[in-house]
Protein backbone atom coordinates (compact mmCIF):
# COMPACT_ATOMS: atom_id res chain seq x y z
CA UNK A 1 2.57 -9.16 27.82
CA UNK A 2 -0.04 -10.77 25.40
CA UNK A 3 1.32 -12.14 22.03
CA UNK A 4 0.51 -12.23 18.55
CA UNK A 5 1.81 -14.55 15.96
CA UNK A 6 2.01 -13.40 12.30
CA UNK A 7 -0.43 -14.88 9.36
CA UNK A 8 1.02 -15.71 6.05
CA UNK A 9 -1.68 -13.09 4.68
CA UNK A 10 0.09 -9.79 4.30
CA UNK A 11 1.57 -9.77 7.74
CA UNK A 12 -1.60 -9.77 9.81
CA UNK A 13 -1.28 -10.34 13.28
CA UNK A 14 -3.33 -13.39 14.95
CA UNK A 15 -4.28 -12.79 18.45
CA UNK A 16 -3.67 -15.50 21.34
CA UNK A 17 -5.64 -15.40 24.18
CA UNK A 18 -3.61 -14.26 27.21
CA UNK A 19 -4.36 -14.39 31.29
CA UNK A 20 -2.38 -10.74 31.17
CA UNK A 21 -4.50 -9.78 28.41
CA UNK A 22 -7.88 -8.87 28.23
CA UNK A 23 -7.57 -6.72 24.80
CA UNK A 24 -5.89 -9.58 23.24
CA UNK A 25 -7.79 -12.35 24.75
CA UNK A 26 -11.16 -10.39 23.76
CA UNK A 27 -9.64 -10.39 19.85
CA UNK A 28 -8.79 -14.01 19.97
CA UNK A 29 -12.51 -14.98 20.81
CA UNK A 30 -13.87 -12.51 18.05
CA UNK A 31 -11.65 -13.68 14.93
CA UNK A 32 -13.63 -15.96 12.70
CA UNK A 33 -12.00 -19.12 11.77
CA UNK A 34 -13.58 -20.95 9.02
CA UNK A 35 -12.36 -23.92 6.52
CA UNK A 36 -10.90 -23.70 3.32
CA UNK A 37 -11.59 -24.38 0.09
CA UNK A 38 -9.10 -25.06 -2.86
CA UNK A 39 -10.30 -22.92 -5.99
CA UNK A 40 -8.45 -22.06 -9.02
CA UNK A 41 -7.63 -18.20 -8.96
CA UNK A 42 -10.00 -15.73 -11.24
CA UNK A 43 -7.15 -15.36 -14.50
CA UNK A 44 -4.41 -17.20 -12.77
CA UNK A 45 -4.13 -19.74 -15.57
CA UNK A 46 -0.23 -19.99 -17.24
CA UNK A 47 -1.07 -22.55 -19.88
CA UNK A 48 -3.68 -24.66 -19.29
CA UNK A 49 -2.31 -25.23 -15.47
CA UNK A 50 -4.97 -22.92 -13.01
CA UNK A 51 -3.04 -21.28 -10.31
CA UNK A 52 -4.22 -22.51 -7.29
CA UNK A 53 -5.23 -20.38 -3.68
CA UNK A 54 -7.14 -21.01 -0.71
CA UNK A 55 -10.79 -18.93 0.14
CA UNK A 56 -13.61 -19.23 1.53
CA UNK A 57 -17.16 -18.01 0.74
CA UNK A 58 -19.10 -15.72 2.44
CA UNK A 59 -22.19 -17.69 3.22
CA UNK A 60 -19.87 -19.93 5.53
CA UNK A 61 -18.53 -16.03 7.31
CA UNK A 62 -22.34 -15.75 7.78
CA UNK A 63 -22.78 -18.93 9.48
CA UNK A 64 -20.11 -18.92 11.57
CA UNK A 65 -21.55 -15.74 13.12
CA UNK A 66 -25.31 -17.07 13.41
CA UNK A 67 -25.03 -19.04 16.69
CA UNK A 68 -22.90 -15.82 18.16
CA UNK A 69 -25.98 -13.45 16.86
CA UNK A 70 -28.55 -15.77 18.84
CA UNK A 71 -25.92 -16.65 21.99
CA UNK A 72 -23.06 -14.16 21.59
CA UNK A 73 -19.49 -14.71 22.28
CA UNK A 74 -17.86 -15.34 25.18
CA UNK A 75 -14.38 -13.85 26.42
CA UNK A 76 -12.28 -14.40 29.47
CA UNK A 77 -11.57 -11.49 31.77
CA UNK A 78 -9.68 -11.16 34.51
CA UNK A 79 -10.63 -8.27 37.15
CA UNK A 80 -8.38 -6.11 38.88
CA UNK A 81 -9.21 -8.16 41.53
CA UNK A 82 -7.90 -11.03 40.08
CA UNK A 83 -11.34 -12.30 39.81
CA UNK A 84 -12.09 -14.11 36.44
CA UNK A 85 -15.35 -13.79 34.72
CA UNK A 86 -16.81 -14.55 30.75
CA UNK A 87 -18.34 -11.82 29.05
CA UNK A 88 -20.14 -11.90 26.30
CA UNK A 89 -20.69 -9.94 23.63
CA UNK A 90 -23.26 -10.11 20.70
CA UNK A 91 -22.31 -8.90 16.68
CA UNK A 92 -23.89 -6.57 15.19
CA UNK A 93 -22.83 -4.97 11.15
CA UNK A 94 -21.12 -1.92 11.28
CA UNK A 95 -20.12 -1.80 8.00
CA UNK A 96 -19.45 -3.60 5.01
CA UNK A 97 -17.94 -2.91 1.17
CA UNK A 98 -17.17 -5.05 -1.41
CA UNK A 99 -14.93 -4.80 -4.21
CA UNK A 100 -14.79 -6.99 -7.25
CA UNK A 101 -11.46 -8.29 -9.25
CA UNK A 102 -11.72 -7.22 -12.58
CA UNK A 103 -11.60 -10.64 -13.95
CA UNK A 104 -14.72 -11.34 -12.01
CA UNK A 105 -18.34 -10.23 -13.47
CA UNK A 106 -20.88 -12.07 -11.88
CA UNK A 107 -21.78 -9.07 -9.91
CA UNK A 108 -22.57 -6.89 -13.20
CA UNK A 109 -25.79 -9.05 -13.58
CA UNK A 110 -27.17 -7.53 -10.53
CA UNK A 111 -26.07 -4.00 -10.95
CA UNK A 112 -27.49 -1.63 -13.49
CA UNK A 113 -25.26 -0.04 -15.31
CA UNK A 114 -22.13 -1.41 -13.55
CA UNK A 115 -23.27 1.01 -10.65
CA UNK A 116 -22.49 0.54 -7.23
CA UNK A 117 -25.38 -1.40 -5.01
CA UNK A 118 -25.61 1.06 -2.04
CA UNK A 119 -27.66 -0.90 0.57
CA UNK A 120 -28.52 2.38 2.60
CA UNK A 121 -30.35 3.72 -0.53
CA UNK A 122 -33.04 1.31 -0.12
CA UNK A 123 -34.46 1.99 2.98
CA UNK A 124 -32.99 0.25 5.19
CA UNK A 125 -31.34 3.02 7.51
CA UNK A 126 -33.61 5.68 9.14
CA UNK A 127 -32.51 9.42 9.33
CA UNK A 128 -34.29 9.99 12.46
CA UNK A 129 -32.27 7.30 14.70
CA UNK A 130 -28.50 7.64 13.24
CA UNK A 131 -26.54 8.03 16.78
CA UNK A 132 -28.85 11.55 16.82
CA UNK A 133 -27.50 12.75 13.16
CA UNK A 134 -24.07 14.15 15.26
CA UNK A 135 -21.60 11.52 13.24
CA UNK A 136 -24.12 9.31 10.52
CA UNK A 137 -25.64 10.32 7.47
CA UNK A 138 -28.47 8.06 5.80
CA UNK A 139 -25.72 6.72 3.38
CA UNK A 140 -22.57 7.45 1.72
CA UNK A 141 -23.06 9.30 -1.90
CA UNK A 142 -23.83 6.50 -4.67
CA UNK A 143 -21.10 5.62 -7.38
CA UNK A 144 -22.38 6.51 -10.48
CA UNK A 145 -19.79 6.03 -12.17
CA UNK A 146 -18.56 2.75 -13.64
CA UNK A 147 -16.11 0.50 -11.89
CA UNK A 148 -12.55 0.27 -12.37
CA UNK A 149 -10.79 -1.97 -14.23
CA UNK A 150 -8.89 -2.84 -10.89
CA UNK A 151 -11.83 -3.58 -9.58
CA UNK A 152 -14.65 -1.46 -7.96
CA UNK A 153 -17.14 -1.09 -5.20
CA UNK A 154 -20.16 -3.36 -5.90
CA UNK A 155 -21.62 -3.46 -2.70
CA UNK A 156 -21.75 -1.27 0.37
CA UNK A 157 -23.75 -0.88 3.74
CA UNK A 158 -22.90 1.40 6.58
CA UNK A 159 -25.32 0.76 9.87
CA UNK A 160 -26.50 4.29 11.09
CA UNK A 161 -29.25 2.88 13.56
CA UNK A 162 -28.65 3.56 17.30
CA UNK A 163 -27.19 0.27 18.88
CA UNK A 164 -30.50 -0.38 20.82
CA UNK A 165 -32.46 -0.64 17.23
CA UNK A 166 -30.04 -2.35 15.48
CA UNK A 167 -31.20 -6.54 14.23
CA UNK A 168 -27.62 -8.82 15.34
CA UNK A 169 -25.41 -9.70 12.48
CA UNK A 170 -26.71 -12.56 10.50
CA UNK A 171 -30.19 -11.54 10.23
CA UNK A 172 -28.97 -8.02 8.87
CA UNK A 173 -27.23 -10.02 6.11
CA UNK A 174 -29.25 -12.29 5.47
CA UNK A 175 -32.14 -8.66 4.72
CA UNK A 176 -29.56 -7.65 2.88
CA UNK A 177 -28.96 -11.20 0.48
CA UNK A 178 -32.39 -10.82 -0.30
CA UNK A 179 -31.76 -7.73 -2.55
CA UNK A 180 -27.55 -8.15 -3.47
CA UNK A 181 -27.53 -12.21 -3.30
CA UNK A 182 -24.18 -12.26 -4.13
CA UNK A 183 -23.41 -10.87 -0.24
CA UNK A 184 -23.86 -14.87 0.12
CA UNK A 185 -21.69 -16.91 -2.43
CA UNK A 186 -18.95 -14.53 -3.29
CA UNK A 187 -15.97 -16.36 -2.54
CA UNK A 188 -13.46 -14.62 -0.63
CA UNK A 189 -10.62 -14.75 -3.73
CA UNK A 190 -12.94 -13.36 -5.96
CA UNK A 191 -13.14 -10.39 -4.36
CA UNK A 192 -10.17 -7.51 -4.30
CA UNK A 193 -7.71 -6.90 -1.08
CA UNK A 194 -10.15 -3.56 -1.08
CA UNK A 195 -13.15 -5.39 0.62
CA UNK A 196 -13.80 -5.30 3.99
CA UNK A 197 -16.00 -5.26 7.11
CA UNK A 198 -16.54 -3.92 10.62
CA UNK A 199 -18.52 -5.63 13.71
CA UNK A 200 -19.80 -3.68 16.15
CA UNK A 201 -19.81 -5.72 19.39
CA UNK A 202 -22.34 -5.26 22.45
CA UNK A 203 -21.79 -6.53 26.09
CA UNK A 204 -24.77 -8.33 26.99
CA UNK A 205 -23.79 -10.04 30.32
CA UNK A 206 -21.17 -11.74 32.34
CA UNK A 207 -20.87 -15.03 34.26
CA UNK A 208 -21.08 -14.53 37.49
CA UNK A 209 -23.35 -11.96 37.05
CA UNK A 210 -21.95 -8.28 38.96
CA UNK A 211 -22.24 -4.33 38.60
CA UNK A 212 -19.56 -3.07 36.72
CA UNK A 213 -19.10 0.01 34.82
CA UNK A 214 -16.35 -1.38 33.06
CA UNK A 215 -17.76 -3.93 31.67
CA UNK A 216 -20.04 -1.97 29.40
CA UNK A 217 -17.01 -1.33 26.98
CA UNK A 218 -18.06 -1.70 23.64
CA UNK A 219 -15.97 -2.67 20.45
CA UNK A 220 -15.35 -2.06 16.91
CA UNK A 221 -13.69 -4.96 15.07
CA UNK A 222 -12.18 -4.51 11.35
CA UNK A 223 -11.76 -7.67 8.94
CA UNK A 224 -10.45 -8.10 5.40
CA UNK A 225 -12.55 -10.34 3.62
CA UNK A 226 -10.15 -10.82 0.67
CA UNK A 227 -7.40 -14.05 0.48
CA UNK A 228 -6.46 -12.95 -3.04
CA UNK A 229 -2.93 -12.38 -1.72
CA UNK A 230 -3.41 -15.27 0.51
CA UNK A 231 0.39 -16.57 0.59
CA UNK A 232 -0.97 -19.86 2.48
CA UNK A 233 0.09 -23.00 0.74
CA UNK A 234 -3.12 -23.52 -0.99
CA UNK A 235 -2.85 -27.32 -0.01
CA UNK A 236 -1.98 -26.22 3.51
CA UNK A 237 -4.54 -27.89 6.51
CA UNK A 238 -4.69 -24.61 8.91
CA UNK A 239 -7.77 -23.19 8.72
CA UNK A 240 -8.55 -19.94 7.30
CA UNK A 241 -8.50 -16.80 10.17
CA UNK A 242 -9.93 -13.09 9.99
CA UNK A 243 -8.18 -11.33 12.84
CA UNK A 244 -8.72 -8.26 13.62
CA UNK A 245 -6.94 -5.66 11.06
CA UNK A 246 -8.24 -2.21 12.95
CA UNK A 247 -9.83 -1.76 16.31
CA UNK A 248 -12.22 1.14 18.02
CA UNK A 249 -13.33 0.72 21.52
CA UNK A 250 -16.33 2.65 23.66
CA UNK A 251 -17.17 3.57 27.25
CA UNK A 252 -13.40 2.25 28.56
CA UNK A 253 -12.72 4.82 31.22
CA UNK A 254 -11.32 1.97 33.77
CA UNK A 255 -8.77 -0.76 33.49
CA UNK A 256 -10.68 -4.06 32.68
CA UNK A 257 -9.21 -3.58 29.20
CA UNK A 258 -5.70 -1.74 29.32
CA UNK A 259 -4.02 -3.37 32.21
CA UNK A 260 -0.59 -2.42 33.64
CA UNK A 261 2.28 -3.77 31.96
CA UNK A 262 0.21 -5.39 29.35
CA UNK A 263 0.87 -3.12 26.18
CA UNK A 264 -2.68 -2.94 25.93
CA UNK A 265 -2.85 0.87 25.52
CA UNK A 266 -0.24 0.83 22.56
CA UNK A 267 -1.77 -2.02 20.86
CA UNK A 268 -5.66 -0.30 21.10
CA UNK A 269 -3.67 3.02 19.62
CA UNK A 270 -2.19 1.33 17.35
CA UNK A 271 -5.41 -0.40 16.21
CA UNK A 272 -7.20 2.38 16.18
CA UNK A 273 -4.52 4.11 13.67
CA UNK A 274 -4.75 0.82 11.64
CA UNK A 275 -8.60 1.14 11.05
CA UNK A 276 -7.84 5.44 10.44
CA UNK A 277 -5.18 4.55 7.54
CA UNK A 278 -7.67 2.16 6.13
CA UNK A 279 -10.75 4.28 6.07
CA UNK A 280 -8.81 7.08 4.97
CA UNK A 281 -7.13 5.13 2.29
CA UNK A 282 -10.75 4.23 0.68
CA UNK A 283 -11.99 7.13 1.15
CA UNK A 284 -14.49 6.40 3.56
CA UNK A 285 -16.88 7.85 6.20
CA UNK A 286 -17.56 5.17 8.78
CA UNK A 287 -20.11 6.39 11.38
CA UNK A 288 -19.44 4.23 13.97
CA UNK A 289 -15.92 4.77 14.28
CA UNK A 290 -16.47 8.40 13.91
CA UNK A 291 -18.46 8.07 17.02
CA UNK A 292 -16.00 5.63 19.21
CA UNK A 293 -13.55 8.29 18.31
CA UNK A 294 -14.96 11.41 19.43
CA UNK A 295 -17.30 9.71 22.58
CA UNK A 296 -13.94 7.98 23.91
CA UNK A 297 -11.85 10.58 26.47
CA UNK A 298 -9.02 7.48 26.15
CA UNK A 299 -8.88 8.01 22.04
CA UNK A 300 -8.62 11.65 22.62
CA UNK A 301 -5.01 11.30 22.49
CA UNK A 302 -4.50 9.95 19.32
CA UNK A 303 -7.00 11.93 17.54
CA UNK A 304 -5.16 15.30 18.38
CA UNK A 305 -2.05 13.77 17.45
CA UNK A 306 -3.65 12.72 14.03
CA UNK A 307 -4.74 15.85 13.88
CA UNK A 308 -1.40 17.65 14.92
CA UNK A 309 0.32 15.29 11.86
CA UNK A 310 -2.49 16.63 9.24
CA UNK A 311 -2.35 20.42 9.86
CA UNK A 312 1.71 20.40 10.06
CA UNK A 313 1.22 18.73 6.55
């Protein structure tokens, strides 16, 4: 079996890659590791000593996906076979929602009114192509009221475009800068444990090159993009990691991705009820995984028994 070690951050798990593993290995290649900065923490001064903590800012999340947008990235697999093969996989945004610390205000000179900056408000996500209107709506409803004092939304953008008209990660964001430019030098302290993001990742080949229906398995990734509770020793080398905190997967009817013996099957159900609990406990409609959930006969399981747990509530 495949193993994780534990981050400093909260408990998250960090995925190895593993030849018995083709789950874990495939969440090993997809967590972004990027280098850390040293910042003093927004109102952690006692005295006139600044509390210390490790982040990183978004632009450099932004880049490190670029090169996979263009190239994608690759993962090992090993066939039932026992054949070996890299598949890649190109990112594309799901989903994304920021929320500010209250001791932070740079993002109140872009929003009027202290409003939330939906991004599907302005135009950006067509009606007509949202996965055929069964699971997406245009946009979630716009705040309109202020933002807490622990810190509110201040930006949001939920993809609703069919897969096949969707632009790959970074030049989505990098649209999207051009209206919230915060989106690209927010640090990652600066912004509350709240924020987050999904990737929705494509197959788009494999080396050697074969026919394979399982191989068209498509996944949804969830990352926090907070390291306010980063418990890292803030002069500590080891670069900063996102691992995966939630999981949804797509079109997995074979074995390429829950092999025997593996504990692949409890870890996807249990990464699927991670990314559940944390949608549910924002509040939030994601369209994507709404989809995964009810297209997937292998998730069909644990949405009756979510659903079993809500109605004997």
């Amino acid at each position: 079996m495949g193993s994780a070690t534990a981050d400093s951050r909260s408990g998250i798990k960090l995925f190895e890659a593993c030849i018995n593993s083709n789950l874990r290995s495939f969440l090993h290649s997809v967590t972004p590791t990027l280098e850390p900065y040293t910042v003093a923490k927004p109102g952690g001064y006692s005295g006139r000593v600044p509390e210390l903590g490790r982040c990183f800012f978004l632009v450099d999340l932004w880049n490190h996906f670029y090169p996979l947008s263009a190239y994608g990235v690759g993962t090992p697999v090993r066939l039932p076979s026992g054949q070996e093969i890299e598949q890649y996989f190109v990112p594309y945004l799901s989903a994304i929602q920021l929320h500010t610390i209250s001791d932070f205000t740079s993002c109140n000179e872009i929003m009027v009114g202290n409003n939330l900056f939906d991004a599907n408000n302005y135009g950006w996500c067509s009606a007509a192509d949202n996965w055929n209107g069964q699971y997406a709506t245009t946009s979630l409803a716009r705040y309109d009221s202020p933002r807490s004092m622990n810190g509110g939304p201040c930006f949001q953008y939920f993809e609703c475009d069919s897969p096949y008209e969707r632009m790959p990660l970074a030049d989505k964001v990098y649209e999207l800068c051009y209206n919230f430019p915060p989106l690209s030098y927010l640090s990652s302290i600066e912004l509350s444990p709240s924020s987050w993001m999904s990737v929705f990742w494509y197959p788009i080949g494999h080396v050697p090159a074969m026919n394979k229906k399982d191989l068209t398995t498509c996944f949804l990734t969830y990352h926090s993009l907070s390291t306010l509770e980063d418990r890292t020793p803030f002069d500590s080398k080891d670069p900063l990691t996102l691992p995966p905190i939630g999981l949804a997967t797509h079109k997995t009817d074979g074995d390429v991705w829950t092999s025997a013996n593996s504990g692949d099957q409890e870890l996807t159900t249990s990464l699927v009820g991670a990314a559940d609990s944390w949608l549910k406990k924002l509040d939030v409609q994601h369209h994507d995984f709404n989809y995964f959930l009810n297209s997937n006969r292998n998730l069909i399981h644990y949405r009756s028994l979510t659903e079993a747990s809500t109605s004997a509530v």
